[in-house]
N, C-alpha and C. Protein backbone atom coordinates (compact mmCIF):
# COMPACT_ATOMS: atom_id res chain seq x y z
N UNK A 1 0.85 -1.17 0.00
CA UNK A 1 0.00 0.00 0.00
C UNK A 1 0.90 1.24 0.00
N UNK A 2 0.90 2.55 -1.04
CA UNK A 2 1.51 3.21 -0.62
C UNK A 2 1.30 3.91 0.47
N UNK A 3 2.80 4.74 0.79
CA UNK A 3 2.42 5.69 2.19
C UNK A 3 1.32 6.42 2.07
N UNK A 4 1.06 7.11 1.05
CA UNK A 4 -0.07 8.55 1.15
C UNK A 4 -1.30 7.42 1.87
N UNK A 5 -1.81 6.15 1.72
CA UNK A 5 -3.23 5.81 1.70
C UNK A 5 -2.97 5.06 2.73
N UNK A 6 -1.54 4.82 3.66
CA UNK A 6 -1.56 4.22 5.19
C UNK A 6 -1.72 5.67 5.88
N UNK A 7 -1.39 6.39 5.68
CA UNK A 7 -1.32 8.18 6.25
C UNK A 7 -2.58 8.40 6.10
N UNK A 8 -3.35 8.15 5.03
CA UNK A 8 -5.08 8.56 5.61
C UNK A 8 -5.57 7.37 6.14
N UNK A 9 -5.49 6.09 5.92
CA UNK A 9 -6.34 5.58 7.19
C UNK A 9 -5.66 5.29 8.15
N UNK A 10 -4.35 6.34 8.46
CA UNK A 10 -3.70 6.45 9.91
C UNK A 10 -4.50 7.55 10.17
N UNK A 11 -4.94 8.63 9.85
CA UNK A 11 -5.45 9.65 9.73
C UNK A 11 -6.71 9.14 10.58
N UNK A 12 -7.21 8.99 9.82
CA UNK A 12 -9.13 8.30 10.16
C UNK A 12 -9.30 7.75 11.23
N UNK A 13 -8.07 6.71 11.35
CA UNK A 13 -8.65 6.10 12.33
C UNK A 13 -8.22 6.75 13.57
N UNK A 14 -7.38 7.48 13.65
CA UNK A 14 -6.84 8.64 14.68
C UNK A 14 -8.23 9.70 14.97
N UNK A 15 -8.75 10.02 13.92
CA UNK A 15 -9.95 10.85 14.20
C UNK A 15 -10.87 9.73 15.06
N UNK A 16 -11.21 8.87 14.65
CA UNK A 16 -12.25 7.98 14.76
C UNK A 16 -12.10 7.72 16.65
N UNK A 17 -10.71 7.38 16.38
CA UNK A 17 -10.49 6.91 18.49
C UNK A 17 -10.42 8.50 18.97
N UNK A 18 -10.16 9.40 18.94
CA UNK A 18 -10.49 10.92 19.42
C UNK A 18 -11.51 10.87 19.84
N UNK A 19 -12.80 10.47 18.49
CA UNK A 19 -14.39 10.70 18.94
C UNK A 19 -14.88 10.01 19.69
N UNK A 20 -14.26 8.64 20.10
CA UNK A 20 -14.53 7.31 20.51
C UNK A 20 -14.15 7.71 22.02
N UNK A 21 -13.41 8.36 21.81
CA UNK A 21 -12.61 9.07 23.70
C UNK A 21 -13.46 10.09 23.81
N UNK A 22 -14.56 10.57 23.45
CA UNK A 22 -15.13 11.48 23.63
C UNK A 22 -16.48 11.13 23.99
N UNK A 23 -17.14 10.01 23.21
CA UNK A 23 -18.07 9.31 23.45
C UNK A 23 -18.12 8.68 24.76
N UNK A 24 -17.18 7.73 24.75
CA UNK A 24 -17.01 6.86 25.81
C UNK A 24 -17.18 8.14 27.14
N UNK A 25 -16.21 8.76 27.18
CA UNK A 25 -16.40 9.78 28.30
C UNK A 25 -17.75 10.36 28.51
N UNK A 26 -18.60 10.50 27.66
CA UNK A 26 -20.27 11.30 27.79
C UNK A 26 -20.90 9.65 28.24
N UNK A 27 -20.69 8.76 27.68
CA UNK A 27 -21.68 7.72 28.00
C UNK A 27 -21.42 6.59 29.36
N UNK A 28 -20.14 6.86 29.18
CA UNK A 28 -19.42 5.74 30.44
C UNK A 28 -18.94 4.33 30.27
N UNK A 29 -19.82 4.27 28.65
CA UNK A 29 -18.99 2.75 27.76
C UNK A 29 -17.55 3.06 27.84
N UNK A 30 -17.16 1.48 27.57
CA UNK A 30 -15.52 1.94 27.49
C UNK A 30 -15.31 1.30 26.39
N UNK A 31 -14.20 2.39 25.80
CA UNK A 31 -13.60 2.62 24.45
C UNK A 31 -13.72 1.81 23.98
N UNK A 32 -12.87 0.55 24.37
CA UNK A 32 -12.72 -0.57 23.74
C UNK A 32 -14.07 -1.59 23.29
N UNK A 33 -15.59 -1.36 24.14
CA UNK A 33 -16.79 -1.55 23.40
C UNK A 33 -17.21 -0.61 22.26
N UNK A 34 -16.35 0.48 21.95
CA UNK A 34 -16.85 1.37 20.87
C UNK A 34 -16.43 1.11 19.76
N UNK A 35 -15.12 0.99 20.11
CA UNK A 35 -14.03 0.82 18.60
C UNK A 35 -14.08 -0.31 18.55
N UNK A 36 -14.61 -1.28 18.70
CA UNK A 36 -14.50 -2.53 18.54
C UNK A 36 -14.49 -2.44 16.66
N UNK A 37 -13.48 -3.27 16.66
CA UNK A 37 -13.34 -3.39 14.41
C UNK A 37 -14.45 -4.47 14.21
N UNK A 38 -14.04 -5.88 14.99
CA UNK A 38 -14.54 -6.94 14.50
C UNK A 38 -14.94 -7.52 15.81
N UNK A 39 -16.18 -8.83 15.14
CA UNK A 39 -17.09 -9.25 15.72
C UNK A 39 -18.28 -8.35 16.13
N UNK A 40 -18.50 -7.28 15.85
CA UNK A 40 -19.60 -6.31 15.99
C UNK A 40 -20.94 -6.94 15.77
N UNK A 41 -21.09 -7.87 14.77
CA UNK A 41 -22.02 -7.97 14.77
C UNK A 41 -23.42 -6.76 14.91
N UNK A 42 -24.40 -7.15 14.61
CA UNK A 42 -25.88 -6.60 14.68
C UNK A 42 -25.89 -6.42 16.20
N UNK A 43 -25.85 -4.79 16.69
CA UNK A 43 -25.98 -4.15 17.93
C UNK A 43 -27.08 -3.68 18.22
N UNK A 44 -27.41 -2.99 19.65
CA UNK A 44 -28.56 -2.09 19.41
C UNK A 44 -28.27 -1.47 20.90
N UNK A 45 -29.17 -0.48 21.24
CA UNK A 45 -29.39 0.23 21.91
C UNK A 45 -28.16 1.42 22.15
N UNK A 46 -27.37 1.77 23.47
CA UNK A 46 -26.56 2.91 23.77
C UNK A 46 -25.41 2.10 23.01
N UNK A 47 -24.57 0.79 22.68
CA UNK A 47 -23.66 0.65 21.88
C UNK A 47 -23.86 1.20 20.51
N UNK A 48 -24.81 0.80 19.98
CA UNK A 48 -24.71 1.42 18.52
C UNK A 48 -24.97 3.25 18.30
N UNK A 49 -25.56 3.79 19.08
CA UNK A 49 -25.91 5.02 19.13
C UNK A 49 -24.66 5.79 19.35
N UNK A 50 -23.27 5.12 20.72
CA UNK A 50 -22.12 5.61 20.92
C UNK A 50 -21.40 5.61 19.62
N UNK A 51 -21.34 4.33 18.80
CA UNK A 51 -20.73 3.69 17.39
C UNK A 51 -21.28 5.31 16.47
N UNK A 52 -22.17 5.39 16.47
CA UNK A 52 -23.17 6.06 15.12
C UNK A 52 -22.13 7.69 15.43
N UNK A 53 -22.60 7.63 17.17
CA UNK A 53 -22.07 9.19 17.35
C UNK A 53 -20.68 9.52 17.21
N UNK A 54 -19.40 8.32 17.42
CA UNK A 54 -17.77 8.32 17.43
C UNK A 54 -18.47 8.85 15.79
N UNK A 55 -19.10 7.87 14.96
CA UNK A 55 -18.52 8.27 13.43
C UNK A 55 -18.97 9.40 13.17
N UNK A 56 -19.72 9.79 13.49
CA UNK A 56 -20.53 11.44 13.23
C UNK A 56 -19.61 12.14 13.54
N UNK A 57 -18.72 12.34 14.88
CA UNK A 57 -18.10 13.35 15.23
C UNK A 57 -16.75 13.17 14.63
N UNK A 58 -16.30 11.86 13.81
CA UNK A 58 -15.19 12.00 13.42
C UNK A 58 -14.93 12.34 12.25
N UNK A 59 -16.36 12.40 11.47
CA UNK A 59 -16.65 13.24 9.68
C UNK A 59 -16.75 14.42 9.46
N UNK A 60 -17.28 14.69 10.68
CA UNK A 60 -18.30 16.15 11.10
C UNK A 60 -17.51 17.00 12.03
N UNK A 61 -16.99 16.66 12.89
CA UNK A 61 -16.61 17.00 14.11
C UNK A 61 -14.58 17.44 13.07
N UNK A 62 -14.05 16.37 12.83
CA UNK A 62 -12.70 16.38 12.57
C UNK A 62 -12.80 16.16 10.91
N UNK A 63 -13.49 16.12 9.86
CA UNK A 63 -13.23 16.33 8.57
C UNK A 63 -12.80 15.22 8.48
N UNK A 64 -13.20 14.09 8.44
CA UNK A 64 -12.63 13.06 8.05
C UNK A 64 -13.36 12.66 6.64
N UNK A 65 -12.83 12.23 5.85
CA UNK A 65 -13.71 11.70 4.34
C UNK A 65 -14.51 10.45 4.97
N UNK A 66 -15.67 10.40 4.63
CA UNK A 66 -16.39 9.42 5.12
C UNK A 66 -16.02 7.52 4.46
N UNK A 67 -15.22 7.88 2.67
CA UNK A 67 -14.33 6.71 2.40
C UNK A 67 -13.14 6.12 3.29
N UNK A 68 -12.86 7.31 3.65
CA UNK A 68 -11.41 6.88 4.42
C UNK A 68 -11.54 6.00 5.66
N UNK A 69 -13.03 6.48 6.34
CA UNK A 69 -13.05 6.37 7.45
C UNK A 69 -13.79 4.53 7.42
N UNK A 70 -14.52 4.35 6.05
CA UNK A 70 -15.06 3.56 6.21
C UNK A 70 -13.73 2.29 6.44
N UNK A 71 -12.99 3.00 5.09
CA UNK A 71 -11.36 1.75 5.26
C UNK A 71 -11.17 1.42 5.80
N UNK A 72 -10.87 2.68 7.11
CA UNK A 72 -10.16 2.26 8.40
C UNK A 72 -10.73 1.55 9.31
N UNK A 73 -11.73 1.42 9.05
CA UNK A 73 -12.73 0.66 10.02
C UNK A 73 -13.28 -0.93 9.46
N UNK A 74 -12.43 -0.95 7.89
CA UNK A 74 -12.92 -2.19 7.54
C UNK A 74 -14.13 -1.85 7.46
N UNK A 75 -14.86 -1.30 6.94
CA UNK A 75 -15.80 -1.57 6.62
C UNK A 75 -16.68 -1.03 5.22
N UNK A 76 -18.02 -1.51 4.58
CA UNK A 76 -18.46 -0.45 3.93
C UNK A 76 -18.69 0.83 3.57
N UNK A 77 -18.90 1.77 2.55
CA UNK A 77 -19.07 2.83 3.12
C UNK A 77 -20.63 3.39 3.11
N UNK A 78 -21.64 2.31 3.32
CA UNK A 78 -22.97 2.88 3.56
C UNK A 78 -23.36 2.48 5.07
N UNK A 79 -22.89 1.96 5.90
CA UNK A 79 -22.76 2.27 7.47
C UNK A 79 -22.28 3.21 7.89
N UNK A 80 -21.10 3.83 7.40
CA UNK A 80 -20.88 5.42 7.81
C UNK A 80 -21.57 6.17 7.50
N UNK A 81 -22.25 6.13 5.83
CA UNK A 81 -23.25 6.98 5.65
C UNK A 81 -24.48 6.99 6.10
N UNK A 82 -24.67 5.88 6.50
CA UNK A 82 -26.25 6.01 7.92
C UNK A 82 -26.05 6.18 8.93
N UNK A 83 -24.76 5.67 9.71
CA UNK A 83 -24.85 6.74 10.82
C UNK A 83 -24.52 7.64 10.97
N UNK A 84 -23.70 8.93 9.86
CA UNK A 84 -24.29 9.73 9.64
C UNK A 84 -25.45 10.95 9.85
N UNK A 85 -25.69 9.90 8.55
CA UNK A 85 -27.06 10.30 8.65
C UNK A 85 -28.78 10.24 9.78
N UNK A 86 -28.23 9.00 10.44
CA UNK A 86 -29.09 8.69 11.66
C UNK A 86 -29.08 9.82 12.51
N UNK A 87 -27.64 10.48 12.51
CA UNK A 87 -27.35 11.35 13.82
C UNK A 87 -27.79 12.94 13.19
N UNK A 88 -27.49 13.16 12.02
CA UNK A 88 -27.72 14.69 11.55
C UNK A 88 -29.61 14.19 11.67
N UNK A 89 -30.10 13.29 11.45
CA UNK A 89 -32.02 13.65 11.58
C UNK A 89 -32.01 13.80 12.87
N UNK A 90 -31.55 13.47 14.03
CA UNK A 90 -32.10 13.31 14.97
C UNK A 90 -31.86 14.91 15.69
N UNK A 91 -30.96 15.71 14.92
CA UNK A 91 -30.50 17.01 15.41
C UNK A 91 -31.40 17.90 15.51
N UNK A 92 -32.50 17.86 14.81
CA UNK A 92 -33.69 18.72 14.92
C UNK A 92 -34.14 18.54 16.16
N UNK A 93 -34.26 17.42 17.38
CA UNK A 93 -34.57 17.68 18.71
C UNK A 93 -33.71 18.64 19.19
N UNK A 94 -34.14 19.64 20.18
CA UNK A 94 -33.36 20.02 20.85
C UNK A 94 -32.13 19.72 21.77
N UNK A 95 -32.89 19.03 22.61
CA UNK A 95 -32.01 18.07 23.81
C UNK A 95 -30.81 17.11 23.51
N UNK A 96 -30.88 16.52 21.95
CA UNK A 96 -30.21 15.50 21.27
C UNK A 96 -29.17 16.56 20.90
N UNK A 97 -29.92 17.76 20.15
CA UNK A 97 -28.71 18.82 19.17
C UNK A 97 -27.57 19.22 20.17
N UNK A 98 -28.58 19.65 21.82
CA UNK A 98 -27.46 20.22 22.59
C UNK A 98 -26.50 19.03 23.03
N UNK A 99 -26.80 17.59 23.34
CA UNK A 99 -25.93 16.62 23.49
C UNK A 99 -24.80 16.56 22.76
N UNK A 100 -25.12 16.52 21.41
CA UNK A 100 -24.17 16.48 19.79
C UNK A 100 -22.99 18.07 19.86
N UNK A 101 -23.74 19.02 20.25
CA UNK A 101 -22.99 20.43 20.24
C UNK A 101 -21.85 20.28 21.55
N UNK A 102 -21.99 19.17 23.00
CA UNK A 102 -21.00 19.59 23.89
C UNK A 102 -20.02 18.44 23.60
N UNK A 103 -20.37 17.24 22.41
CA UNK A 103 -19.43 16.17 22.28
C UNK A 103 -18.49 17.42 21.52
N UNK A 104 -19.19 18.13 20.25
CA UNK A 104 -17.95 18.25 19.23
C UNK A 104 -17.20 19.54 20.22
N UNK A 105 -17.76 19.90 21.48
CA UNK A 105 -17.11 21.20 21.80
C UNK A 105 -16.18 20.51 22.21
N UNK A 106 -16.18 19.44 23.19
CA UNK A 106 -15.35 18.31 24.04
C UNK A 106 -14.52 17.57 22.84
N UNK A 107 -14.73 17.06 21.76
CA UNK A 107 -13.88 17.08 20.64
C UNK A 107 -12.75 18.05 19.94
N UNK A 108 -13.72 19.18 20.15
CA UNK A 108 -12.62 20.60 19.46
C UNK A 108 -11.46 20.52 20.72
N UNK A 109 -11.45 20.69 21.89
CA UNK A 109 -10.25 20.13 23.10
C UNK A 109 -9.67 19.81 23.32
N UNK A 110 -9.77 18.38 22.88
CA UNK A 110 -8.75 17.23 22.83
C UNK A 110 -8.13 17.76 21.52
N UNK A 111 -8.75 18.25 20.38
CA UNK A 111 -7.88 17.85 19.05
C UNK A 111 -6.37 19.13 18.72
């Protein structure tokens, strides 16, 4: 692989554990249930919502290309684009938007 395309999904996935340290800290999961690469399997409840929100804040939050990020994560890139997208619909609540606004402030911090 050349360097330039280990440097972006060194990149990504550097964004990705940032948001994942940011998550984990708002929810109290620990990291290592967030970033999990493999065996994930079909999740549900506060794991996948932490999952949805690390990738939101690491596209959104830190500019990550949503291809890159899918790489680095092994994975497709229409799971990044739904959660995503799961998380920008749900922003029209209030209570959810202000949740989403103190991760990426707590994101802008660390980075």
């Amino acid at each position: 692989m050349p360097r330039y395309k280990r440097a972006r999904l060194a990149s990504a996935w550097s964004a990705y554990l940032q948001a994942v340290a940011v998550v984990a800290r708002v929810s109290g999961l620990p990291m290592e249930a967030i970033a999990a690469r493999r065996g994930a399997g079909r999740i549900g409840g506060e794991l996948a919502f932490c999952r949805s929100a690390a990738i939101y804040l690491a596209v959104c939050g830190l500019d990550t290309q949503q291809a890159h990020l899918a790489q680095a994560l092994s994975r497709p890139r229409w799971p990044i684009w739904n959660a995503c997208r799961s998380i920008e619909a749900r922003r029209d609540d209030p209570k959810f938007d202000l949740l989403m606004t103190s991760m990426e402030k707590m994101l802008g911090e660390t980075a």
